[in-house]
PDB file of N, CA and C in Angstrom:
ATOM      1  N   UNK A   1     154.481 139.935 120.789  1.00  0.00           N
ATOM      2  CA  UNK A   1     154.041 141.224 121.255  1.00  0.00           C
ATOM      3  C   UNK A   1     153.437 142.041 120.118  1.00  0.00           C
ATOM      4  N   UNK A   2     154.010 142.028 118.871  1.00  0.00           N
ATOM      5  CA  UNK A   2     153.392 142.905 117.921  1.00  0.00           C
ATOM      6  C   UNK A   2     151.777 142.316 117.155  1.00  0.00           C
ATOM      7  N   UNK A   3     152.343 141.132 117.112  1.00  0.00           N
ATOM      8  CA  UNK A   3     150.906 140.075 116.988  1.00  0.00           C
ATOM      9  C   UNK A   3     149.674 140.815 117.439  1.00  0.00           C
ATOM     10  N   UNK A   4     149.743 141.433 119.393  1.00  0.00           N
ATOM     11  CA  UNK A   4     148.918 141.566 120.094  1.00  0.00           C
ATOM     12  C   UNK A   4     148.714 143.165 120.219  1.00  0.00           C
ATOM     13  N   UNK A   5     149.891 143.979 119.606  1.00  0.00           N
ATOM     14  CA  UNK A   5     149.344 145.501 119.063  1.00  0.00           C
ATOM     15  C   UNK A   5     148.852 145.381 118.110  1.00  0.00           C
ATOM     16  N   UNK A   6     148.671 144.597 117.062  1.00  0.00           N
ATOM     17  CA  UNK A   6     148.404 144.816 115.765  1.00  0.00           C
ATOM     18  C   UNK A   6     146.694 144.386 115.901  1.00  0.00           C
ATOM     19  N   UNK A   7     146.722 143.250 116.782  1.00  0.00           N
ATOM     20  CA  UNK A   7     145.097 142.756 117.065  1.00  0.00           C
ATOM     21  C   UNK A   7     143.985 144.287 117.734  1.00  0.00           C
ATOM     22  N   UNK A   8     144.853 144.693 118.997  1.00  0.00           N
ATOM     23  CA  UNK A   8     144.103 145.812 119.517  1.00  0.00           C
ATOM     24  C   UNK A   8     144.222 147.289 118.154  1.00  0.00           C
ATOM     25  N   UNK A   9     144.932 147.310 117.507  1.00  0.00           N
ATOM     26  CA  UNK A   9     145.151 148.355 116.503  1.00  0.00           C
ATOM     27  C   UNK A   9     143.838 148.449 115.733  1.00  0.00           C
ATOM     28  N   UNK A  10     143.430 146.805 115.222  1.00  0.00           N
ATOM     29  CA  UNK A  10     142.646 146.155 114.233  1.00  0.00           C
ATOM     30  C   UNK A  10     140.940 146.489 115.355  1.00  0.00           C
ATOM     31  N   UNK A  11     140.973 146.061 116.367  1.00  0.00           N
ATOM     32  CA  UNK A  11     139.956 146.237 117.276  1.00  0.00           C
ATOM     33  C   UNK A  11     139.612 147.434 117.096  1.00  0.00           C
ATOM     34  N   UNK A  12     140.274 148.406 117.571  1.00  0.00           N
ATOM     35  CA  UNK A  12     140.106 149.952 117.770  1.00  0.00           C
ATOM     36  C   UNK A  12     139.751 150.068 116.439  1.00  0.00           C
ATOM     37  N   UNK A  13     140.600 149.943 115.593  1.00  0.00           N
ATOM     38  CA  UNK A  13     139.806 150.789 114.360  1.00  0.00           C
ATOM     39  C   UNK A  13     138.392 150.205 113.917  1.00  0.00           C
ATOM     40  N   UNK A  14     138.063 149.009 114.195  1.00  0.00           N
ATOM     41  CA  UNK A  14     136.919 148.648 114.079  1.00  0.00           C
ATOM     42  C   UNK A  14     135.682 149.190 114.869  1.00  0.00           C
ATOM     43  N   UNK A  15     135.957 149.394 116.038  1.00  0.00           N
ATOM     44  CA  UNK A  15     135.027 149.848 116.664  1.00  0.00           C
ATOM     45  C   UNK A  15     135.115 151.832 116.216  1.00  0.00           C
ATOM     46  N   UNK A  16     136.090 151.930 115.911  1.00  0.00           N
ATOM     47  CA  UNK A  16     135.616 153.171 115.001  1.00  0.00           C
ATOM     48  C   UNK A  16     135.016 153.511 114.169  1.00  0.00           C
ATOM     49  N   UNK A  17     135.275 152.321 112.968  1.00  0.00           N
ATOM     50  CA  UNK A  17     134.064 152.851 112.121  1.00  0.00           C
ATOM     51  C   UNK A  17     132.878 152.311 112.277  1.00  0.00           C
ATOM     52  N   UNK A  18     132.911 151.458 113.181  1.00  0.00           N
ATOM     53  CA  UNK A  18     131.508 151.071 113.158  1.00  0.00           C
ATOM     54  C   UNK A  18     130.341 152.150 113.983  1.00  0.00           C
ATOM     55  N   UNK A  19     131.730 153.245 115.349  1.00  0.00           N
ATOM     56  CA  UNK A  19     131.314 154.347 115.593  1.00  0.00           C
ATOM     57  C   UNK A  19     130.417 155.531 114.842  1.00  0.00           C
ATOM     58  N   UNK A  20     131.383 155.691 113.730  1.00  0.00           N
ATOM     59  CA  UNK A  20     131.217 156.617 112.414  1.00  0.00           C
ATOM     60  C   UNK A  20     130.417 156.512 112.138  1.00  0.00           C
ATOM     61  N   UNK A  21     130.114 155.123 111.188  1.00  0.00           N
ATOM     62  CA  UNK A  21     129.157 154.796 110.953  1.00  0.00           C
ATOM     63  C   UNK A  21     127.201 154.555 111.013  1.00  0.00           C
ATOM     64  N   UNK A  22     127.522 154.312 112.487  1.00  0.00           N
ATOM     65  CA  UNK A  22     126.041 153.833 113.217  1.00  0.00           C
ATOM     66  C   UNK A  22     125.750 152.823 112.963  1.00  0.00           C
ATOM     67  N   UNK A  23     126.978 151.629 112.970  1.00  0.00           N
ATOM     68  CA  UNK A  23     126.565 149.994 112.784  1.00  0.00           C
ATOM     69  C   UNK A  23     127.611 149.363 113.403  1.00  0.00           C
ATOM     70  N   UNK A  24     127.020 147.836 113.472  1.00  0.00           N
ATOM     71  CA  UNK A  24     127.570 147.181 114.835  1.00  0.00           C
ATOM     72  C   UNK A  24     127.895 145.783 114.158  1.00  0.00           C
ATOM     73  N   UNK A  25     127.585 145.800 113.010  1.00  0.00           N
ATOM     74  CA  UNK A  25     127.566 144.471 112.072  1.00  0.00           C
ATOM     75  C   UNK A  25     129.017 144.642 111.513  1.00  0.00           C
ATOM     76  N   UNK A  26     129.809 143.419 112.008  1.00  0.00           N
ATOM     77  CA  UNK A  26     130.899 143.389 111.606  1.00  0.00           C
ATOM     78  C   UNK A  26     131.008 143.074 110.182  1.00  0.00           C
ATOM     79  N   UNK A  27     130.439 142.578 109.866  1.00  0.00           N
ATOM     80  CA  UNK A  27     130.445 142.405 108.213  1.00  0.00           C
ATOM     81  C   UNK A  27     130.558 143.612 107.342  1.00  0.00           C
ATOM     82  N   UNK A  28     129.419 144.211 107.756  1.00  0.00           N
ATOM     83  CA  UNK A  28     129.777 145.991 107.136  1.00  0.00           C
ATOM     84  C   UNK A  28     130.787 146.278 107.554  1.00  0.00           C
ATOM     85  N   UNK A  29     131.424 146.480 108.879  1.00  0.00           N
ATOM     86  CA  UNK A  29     132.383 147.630 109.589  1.00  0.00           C
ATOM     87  C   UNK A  29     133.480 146.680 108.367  1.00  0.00           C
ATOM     88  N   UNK A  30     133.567 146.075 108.291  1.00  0.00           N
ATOM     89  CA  UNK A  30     135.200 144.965 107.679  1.00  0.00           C
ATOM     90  C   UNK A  30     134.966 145.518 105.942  1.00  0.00           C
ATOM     91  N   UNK A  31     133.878 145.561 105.705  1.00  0.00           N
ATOM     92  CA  UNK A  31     133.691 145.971 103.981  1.00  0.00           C
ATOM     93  C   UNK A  31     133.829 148.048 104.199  1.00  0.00           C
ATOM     94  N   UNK A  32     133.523 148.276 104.782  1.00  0.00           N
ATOM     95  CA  UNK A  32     133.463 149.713 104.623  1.00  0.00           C
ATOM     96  C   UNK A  32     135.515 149.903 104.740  1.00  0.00           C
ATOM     97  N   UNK A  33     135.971 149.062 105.800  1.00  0.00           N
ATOM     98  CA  UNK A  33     137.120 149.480 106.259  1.00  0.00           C
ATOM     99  C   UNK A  33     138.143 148.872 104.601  1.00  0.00           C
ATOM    100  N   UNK A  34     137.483 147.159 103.958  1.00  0.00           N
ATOM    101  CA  UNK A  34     138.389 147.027 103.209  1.00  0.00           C
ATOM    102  C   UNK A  34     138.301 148.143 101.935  1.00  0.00           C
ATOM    103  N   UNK A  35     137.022 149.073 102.444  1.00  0.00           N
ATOM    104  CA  UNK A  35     136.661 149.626 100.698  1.00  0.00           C
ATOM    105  C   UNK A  35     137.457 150.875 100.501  1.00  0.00           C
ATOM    106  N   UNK A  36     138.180 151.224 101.978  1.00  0.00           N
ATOM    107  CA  UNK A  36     138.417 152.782 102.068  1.00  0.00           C
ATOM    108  C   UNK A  36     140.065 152.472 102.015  1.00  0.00           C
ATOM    109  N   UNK A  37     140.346 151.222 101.826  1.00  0.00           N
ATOM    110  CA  UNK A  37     141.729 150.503 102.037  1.00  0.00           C
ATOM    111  C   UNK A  37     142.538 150.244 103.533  1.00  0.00           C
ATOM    112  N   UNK A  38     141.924 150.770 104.246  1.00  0.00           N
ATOM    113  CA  UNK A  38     142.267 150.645 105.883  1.00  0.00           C
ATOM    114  C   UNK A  38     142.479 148.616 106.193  1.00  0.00           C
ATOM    115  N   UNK A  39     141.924 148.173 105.773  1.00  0.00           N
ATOM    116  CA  UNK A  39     141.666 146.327 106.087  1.00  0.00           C
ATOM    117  C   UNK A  39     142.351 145.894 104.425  1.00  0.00           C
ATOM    118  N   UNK A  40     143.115 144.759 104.596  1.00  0.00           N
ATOM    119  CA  UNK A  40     143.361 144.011 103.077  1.00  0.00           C
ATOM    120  C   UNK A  40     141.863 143.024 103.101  1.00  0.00           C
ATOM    121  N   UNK A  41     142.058 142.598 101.959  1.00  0.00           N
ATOM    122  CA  UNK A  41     141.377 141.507 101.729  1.00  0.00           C
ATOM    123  C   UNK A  41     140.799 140.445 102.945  1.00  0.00           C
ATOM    124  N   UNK A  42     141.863 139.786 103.409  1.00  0.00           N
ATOM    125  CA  UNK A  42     141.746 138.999 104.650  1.00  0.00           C
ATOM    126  C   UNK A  42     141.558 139.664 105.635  1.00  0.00           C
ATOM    127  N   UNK A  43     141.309 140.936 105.955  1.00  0.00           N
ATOM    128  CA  UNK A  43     141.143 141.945 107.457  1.00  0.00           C
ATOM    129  C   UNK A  43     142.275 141.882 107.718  1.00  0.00           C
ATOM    130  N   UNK A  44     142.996 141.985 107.535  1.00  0.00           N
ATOM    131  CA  UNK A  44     144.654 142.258 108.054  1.00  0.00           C
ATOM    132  C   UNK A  44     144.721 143.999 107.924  1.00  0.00           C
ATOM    133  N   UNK A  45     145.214 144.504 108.417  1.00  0.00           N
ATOM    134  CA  UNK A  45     145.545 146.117 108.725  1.00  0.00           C
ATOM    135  C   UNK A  45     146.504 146.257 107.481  1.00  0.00           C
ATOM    136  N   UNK A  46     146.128 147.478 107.096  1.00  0.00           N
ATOM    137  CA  UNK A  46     146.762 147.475 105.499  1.00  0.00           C
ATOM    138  C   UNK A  46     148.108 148.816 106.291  1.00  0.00           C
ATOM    139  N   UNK A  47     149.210 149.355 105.031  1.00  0.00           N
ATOM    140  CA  UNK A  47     149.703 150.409 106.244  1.00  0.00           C
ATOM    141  C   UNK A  47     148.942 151.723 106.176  1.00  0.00           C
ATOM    142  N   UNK A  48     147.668 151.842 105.483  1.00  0.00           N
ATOM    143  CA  UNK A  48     146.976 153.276 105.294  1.00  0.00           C
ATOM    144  C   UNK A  48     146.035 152.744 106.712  1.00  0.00           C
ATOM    145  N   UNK A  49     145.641 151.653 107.210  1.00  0.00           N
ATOM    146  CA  UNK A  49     145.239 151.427 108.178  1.00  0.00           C
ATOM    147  C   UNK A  49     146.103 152.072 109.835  1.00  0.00           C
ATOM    148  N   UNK A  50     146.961 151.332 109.601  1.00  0.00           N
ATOM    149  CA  UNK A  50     148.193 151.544 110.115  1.00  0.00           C
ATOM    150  C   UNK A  50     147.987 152.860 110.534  1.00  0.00           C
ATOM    151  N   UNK A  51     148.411 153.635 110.007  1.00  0.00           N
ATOM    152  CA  UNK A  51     148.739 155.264 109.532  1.00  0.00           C
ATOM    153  C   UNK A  51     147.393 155.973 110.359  1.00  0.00           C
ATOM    154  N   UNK A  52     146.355 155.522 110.048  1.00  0.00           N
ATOM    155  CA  UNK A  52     144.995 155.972 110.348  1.00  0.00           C
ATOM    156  C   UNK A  52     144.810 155.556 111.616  1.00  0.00           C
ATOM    157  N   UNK A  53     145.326 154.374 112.171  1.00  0.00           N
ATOM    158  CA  UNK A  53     145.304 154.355 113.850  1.00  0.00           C
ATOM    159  C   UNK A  53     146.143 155.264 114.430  1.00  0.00           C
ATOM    160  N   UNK A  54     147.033 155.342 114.002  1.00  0.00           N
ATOM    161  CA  UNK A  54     148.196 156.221 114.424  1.00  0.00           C
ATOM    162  C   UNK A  54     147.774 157.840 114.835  1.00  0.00           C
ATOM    163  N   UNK A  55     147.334 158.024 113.752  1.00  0.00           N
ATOM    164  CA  UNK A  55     147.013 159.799 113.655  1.00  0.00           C
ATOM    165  C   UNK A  55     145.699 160.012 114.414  1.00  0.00           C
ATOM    166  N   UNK A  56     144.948 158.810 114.706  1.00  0.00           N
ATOM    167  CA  UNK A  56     143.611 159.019 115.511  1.00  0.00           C
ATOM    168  C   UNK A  56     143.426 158.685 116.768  1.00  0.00           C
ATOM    169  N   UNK A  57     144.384 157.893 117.290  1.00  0.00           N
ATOM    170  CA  UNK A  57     144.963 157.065 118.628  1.00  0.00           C
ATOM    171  C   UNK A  57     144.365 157.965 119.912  1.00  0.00           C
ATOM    172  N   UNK A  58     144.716 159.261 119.424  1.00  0.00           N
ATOM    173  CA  UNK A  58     144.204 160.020 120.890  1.00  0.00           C
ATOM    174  C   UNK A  58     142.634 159.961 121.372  1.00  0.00           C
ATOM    175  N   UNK A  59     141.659 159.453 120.734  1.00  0.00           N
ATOM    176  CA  UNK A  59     140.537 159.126 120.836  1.00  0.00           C
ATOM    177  C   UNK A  59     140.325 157.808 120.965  1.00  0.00           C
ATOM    178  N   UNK A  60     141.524 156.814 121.805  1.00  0.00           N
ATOM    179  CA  UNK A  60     140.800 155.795 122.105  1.00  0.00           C
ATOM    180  C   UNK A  60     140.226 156.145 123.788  1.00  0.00           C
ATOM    181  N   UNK A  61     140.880 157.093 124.661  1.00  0.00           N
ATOM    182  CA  UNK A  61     140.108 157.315 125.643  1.00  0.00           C
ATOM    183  C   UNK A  61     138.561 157.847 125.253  1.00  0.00           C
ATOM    184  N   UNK A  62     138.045 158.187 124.395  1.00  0.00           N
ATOM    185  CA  UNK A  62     137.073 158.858 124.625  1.00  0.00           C
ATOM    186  C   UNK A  62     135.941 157.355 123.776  1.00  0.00           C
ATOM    187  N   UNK A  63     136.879 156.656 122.818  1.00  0.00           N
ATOM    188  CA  UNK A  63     135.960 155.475 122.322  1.00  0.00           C
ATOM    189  C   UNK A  63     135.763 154.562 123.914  1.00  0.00           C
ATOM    190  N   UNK A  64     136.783 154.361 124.665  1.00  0.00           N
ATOM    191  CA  UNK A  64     137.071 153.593 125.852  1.00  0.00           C
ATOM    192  C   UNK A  64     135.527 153.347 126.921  1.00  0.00           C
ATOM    193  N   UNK A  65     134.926 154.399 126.633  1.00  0.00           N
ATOM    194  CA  UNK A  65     133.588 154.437 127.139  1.00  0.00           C
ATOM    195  C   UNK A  65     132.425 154.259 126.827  1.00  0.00           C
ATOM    196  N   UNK A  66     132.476 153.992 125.097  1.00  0.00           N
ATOM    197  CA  UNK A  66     131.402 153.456 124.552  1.00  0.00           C
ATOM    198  C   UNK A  66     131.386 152.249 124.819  1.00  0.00           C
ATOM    199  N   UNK A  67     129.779 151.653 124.197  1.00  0.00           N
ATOM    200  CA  UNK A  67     129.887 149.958 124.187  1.00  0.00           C
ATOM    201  C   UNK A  67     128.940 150.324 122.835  1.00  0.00           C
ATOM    202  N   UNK A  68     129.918 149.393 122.074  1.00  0.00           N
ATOM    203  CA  UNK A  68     129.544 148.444 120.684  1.00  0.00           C
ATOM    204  C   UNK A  68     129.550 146.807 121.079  1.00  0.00           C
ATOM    205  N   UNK A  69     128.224 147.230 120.948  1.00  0.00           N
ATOM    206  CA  UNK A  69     128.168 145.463 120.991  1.00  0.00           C
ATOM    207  C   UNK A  69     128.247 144.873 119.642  1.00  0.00           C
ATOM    208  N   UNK A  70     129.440 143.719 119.425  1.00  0.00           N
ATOM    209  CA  UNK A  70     129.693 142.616 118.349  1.00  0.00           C
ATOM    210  C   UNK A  70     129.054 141.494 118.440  1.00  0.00           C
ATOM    211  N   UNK A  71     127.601 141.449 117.202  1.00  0.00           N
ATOM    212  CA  UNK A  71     126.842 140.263 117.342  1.00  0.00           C
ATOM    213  C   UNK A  71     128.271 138.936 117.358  1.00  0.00           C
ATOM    214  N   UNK A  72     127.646 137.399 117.788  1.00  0.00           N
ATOM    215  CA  UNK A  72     128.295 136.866 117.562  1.00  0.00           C
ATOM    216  C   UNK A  72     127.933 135.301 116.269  1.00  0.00           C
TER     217      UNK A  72
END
């Protein structure tokens, strides 16, 4: 179960900054997120990541309606 919060945690914040941002290229969204310390090394959710889903969470209804499309 935590496996599968931690995946949607990792999702959401991705599609956030790639929100922020104005990019859709996961490669950037994963370097911007490991540079600000939010992602480790391997994209794993760091706990300043953590922390930062947490305190921003109330805006996944309003991300819920965008579409970011993830090249593949």
């Amino acid at each position: 179960m935590k496996a599968m919060r931690n995946f949607w945690a990792r999702e959401w914040l991705m599609r956030d900054i790639g929100a922020k941002h104005g990019t859709n290229d996961v490669s950037t969204i994963i370097k911007i997120a490991q540079t600000a310390g939010l992602l480790s090394s391997n994209a794993e959710m760091t706990e300043a990541g953590q922390i930062y889903v947490t305190t921003n969470r109330h805006r996944v209804e309003v991300l819920k309606h965008d579409t970011i499309v993830y090249p593949i």
